[in-house]
Protein backbone atom coordinates (compact mmCIF):
# COMPACT_ATOMS: atom_id res chain seq x y z
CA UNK A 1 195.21 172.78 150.44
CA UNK A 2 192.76 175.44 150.68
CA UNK A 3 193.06 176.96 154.37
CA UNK A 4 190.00 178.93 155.80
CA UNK A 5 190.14 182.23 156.51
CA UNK A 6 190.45 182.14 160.14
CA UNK A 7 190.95 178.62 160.61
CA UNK A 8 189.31 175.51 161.80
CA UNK A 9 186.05 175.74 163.77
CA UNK A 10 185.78 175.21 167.05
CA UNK A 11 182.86 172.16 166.18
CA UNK A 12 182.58 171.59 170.60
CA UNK A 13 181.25 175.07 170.78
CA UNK A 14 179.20 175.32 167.94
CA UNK A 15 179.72 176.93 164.45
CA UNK A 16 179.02 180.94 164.45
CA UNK A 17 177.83 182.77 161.96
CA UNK A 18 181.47 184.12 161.17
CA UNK A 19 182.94 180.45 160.52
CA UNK A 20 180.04 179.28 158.66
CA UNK A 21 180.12 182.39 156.08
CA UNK A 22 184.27 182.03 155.55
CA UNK A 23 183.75 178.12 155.29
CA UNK A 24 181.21 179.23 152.84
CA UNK A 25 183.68 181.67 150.85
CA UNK A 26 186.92 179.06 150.87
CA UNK A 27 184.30 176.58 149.12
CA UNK A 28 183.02 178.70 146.55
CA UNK A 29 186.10 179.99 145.66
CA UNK A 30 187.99 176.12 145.37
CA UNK A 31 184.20 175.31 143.57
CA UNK A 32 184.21 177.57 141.26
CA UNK A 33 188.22 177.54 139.97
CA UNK A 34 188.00 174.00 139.57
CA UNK A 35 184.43 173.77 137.88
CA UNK A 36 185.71 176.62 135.59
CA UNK A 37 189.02 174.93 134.34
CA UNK A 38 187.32 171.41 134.57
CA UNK A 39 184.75 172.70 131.88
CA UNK A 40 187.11 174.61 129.58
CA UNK A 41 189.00 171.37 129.61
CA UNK A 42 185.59 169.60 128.75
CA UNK A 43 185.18 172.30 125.84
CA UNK A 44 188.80 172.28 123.75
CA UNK A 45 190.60 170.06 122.30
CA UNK A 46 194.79 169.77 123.31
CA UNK A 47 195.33 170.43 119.28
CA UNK A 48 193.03 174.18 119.60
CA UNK A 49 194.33 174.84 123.19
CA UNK A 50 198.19 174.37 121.91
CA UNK A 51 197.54 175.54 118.06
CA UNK A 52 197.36 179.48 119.42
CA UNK A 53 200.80 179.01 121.12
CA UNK A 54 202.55 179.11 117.60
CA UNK A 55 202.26 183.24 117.98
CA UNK A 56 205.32 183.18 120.07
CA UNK A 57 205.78 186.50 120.19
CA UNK A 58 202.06 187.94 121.11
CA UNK A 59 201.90 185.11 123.69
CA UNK A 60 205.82 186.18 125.41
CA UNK A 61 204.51 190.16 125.88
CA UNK A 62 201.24 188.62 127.14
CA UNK A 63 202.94 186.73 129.73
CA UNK A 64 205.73 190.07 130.28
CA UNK A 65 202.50 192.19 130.99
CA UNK A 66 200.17 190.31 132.82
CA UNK A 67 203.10 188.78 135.00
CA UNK A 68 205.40 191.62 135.58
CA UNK A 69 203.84 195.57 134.22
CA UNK A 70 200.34 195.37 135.51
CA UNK A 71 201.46 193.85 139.00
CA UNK A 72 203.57 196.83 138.82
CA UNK A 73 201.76 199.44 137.53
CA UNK A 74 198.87 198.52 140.07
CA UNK A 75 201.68 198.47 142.87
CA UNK A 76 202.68 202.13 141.75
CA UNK A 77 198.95 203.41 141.59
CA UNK A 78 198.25 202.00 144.84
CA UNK A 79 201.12 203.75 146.48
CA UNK A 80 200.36 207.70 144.82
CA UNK A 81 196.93 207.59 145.53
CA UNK A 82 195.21 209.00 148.54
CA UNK A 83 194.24 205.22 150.29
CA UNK A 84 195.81 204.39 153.53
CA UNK A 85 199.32 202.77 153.32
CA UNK A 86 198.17 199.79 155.28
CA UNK A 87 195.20 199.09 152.54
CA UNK A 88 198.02 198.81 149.82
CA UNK A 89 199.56 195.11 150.47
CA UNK A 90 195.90 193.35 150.70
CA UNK A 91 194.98 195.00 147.26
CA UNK A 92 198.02 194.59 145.21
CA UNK A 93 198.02 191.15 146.43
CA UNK A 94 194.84 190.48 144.76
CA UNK A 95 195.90 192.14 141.51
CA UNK A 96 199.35 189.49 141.49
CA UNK A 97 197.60 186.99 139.45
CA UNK A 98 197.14 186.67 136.32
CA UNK A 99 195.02 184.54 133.57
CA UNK A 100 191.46 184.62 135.66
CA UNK A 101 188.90 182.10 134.17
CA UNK A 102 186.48 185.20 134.20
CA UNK A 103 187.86 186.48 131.66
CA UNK A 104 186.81 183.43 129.57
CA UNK A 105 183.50 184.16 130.45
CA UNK A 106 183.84 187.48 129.32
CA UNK A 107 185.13 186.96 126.10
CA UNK A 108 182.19 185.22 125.35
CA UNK A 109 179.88 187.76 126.53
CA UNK A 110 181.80 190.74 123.97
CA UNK A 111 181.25 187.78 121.42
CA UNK A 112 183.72 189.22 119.42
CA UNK A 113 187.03 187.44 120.72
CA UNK A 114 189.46 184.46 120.23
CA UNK A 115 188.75 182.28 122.52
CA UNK A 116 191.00 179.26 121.46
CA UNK A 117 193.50 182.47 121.88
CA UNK A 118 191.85 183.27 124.99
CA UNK A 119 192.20 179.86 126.63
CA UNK A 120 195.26 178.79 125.23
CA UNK A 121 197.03 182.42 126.82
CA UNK A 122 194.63 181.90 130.21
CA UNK A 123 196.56 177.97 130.47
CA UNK A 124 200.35 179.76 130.16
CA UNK A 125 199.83 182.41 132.63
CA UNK A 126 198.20 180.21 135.08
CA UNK A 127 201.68 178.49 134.96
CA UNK A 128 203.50 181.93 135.12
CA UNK A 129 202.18 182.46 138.25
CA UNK A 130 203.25 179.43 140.16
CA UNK A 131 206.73 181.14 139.64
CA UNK A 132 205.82 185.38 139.39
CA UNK A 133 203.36 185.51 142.24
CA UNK A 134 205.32 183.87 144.87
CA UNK A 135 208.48 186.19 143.69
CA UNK A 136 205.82 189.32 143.83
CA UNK A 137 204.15 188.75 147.20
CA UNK A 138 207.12 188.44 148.86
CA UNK A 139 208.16 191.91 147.76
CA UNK A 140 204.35 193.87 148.62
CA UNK A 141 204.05 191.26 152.18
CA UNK A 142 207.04 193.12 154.17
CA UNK A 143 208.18 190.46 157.15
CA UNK A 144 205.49 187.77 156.11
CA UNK A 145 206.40 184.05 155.16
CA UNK A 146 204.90 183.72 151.88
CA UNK A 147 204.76 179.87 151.34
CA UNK A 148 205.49 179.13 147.47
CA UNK A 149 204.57 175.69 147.92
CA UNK A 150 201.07 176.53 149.32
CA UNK A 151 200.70 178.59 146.15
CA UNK A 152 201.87 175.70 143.94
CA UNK A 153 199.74 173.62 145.72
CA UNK A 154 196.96 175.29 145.28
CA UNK A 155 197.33 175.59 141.41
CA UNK A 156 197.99 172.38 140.44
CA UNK A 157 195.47 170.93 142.24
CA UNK A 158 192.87 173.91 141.24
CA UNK A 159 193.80 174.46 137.88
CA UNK A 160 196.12 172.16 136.12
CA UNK A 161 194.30 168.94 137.50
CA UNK A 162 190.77 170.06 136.58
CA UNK A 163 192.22 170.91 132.87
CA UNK A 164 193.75 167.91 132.44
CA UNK A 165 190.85 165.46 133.75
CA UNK A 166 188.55 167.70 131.31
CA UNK A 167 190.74 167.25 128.21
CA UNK A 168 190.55 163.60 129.40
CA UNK A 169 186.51 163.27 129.86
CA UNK A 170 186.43 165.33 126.33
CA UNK A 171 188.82 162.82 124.38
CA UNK A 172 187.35 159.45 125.88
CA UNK A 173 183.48 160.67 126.64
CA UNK A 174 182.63 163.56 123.93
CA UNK A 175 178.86 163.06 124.21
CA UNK A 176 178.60 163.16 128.05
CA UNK A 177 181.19 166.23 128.12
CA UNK A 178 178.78 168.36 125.83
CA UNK A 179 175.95 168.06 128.18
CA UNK A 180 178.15 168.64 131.42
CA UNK A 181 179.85 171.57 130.34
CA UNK A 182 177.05 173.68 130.52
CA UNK A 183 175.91 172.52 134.16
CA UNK A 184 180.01 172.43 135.06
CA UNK A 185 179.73 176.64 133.69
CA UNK A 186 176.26 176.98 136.04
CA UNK A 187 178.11 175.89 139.28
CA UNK A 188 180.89 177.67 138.68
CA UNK A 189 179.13 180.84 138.65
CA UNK A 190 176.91 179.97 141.41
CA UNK A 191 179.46 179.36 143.71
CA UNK A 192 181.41 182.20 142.73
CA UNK A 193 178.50 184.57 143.47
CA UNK A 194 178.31 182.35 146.93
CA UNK A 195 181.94 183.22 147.45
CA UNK A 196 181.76 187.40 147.13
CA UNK A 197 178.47 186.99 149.10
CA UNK A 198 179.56 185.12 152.04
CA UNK A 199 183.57 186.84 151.57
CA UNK A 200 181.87 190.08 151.65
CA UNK A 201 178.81 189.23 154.79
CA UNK A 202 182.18 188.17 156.92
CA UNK A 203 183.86 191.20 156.51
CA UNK A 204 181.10 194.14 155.85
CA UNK A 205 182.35 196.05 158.21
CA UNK A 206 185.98 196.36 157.25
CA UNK A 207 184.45 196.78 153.75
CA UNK A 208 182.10 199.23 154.83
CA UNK A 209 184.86 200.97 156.82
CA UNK A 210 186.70 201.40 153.10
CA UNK A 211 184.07 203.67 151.77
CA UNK A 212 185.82 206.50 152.63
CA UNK A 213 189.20 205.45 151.94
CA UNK A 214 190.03 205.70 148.21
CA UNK A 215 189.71 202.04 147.93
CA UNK A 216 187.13 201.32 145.39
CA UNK A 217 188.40 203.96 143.32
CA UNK A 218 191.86 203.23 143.70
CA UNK A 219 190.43 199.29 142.42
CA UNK A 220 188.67 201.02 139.31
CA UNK A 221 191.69 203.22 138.25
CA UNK A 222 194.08 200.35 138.31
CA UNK A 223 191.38 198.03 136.06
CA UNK A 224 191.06 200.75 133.65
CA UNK A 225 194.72 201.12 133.46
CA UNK A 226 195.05 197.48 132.94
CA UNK A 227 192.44 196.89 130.59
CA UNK A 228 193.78 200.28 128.61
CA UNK A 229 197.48 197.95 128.86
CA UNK A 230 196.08 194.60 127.73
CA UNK A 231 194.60 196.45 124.17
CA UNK A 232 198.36 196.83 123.28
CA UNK A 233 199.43 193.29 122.16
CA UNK A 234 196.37 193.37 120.23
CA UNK A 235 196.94 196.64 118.71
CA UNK A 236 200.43 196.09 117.83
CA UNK A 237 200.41 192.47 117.12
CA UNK A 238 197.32 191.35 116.33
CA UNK A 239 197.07 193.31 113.01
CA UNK A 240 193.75 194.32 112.27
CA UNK A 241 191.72 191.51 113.88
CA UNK A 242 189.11 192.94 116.51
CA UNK A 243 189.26 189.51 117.97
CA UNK A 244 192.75 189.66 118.69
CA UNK A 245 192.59 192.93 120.59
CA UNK A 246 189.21 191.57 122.50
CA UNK A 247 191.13 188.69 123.17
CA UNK A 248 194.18 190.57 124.85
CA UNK A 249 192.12 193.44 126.82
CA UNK A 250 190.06 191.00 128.29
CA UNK A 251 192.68 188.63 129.55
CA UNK A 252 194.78 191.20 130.86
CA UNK A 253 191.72 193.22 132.72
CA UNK A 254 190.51 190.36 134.51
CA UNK A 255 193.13 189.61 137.27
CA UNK A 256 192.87 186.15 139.69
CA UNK A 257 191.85 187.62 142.64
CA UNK A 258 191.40 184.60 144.68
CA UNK A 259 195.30 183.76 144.96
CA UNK A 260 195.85 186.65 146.86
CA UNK A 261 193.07 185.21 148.82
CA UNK A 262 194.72 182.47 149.16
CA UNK A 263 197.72 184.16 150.45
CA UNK A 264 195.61 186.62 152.97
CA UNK A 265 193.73 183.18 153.93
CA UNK A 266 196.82 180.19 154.50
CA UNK A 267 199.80 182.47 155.56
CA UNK A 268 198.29 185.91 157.05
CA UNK A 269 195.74 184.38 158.79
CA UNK A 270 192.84 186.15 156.91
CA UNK A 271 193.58 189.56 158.59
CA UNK A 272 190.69 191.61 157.67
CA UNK A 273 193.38 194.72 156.92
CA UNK A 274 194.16 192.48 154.25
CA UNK A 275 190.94 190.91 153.03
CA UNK A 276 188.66 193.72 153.01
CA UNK A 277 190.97 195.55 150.29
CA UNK A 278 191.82 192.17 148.21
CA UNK A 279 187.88 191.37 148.43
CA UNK A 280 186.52 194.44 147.47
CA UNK A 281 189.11 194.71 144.33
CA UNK A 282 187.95 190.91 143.34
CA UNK A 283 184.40 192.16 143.88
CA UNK A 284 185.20 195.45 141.41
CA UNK A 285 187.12 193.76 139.48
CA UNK A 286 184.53 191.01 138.24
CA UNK A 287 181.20 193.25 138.05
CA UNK A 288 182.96 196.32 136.11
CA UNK A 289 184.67 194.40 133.23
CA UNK A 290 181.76 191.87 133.19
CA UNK A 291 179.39 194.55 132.38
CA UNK A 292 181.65 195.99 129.99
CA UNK A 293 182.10 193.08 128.23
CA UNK A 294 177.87 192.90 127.80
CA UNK A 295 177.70 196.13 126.53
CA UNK A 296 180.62 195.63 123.44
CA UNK A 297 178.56 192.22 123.07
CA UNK A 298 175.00 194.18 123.20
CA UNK A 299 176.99 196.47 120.54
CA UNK A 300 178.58 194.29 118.36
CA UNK A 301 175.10 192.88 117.82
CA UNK A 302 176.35 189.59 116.74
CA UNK A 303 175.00 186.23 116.51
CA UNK A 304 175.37 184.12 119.95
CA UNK A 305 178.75 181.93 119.50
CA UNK A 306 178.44 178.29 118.65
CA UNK A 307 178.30 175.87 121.27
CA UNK A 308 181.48 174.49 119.12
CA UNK A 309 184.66 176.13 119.66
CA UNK A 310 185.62 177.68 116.13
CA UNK A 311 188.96 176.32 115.19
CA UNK A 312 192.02 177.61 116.20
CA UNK A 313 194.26 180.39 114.18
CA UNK A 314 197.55 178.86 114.10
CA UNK A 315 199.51 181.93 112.09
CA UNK A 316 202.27 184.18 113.47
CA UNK A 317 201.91 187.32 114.55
């Protein structure tokens, strides 16, 4: 299910430093998806994860943006800036997905967000993109065999299983799912920072060899342009609520890096052409908006959120 980077070991010889650090990255990254999901499952009821679904219409031009215009938009800014044509496939592949668990994290952090909204739009698009990124890769991959099935794979068993054996633990063992949400959040952090560390220790060169090469900035001009993008559903649908528009920006800036990782790792063979830009957007991508996120919480100057989820809004747009 979850293919490393340059394939299996070679255990007769030994284990170099190389395999180690990718065996390291493909188990943070399977770690901390399913410890996410598994403790936002632990944390929501099914009645306040499906109760935000009622505002049809914010939800359907959540799922048109995320899954179709930013994919797009970041396709178009990757081609008209100065970065090397053959750094373009590796990072719009890792701007594809959509609905990243960070973004739950930093919704939380801004402390002034939705986050029954949050999760309930984070759930949908993880399902949009067992169809949309399959149909996108296979456009930005030229001559590659994009598996869909690896993809699908991948998601249900990293995302829709965790969910639904969380929403399980929460309805049958409330008690015990209070106090291992909180450790379930811890690991999944930890191994995520394990995961850029050892991603980015495997390929420091290639990453290093980027510096120069419009990368980086090419990652922070299409998050801007993203985040900028996700404000509108808020702005024009969510009335006056701050919440709402916290809510949408946040979602939409925080893109799931790791399945074009999973594409660069199971079906081009981890090609560092390809990883170095994905990694170093997934690395940009989740310390910029992070810290962003801290500073409109540090502003906002609000209390810390209950360890209860606040109930669900259930009215229309």
């Amino acid at each position: 299910m979850w293919a490393p980077l340059h394939g299996p070991p070679n255990w007769r010889n030994g284990v170099t430093a190389q395999q180690l650090l990718t065996a390291l990255f493909d188990a943070g990254i399977a770690i901390s998806i399913g410890a996410t999901v598994l403790s936002l499952g632990m944390t929501y009821t099914v009645g306040q994860l499906v109760a935000p679904l009622h505002r049809v219409v914010l939800v359907i031009v959540m799922v048109v943006l995320n899954a179709g215009v930013i994919p797009a938009v970041a396709w178009g800014i990757a081609e008209i800036t100065p970065m090397g044509s053959k750094y373009v496939p590796g990072l719009v592949l890792a701007t594809l997905g959509a609905g990243s668990a960070a973004s739950l994290k930093a919704a939380q952090f801004a402390k002034r967000a939705d986050l029954p909204l949050a999760v309930s739009v984070v759930v949908v698009l993880q399902l949009v993109n067992i169809v949309a990124v399959p149909l996108w890769a296979g456009q930005v991959v030229t001559g590659a065999a994009i598996s869909a099935w690896s993809i699908i794979e991948s998601l249900l068993m990293v995302v829709l299983l965790p969910l639904v054996v969380g929403l399980m633990i929460r309805a049958r063992y409330a008690d015990h799912a209070k106090d291992w949400q909180p450790e379930l959040v811890k690991a999944a952090n930890l191994a995520l920072v394990v995961a850029l560390a050892t991603g980015i220790s495997a390929n420091w060169s290639t990453i290093v060899s980027m510096f120069g090469s419009w990368v980086i900035v090419t990652a922070i001009i299409i998050i801007v342009t993203a985040g900028v993008l996700g404000l509108l559903p808020g702005l024009l649908l969510g009335g006056r609520s701050a919440e709402v528009r916290t809510t949408t920006g946040m979602v939409s800036v925080f893109r799931f890096a790791s399945l074009g990782l999973i594409i660069i790792s199971a079906q081009l063979h981890g090609n560092p052409v390809y990883l170095g830009p994905a990694l170093t957007f997934a690395l940009v991508d989740f310390i910029v908006p992070l810290a962003l996120a801290v500073e409109i919480g540090h502003r906002a100057g609000t209390p810390e959120l209950a360890s209860e989820p606040a109930p669900a809004r259930s009215g229309r747009p």
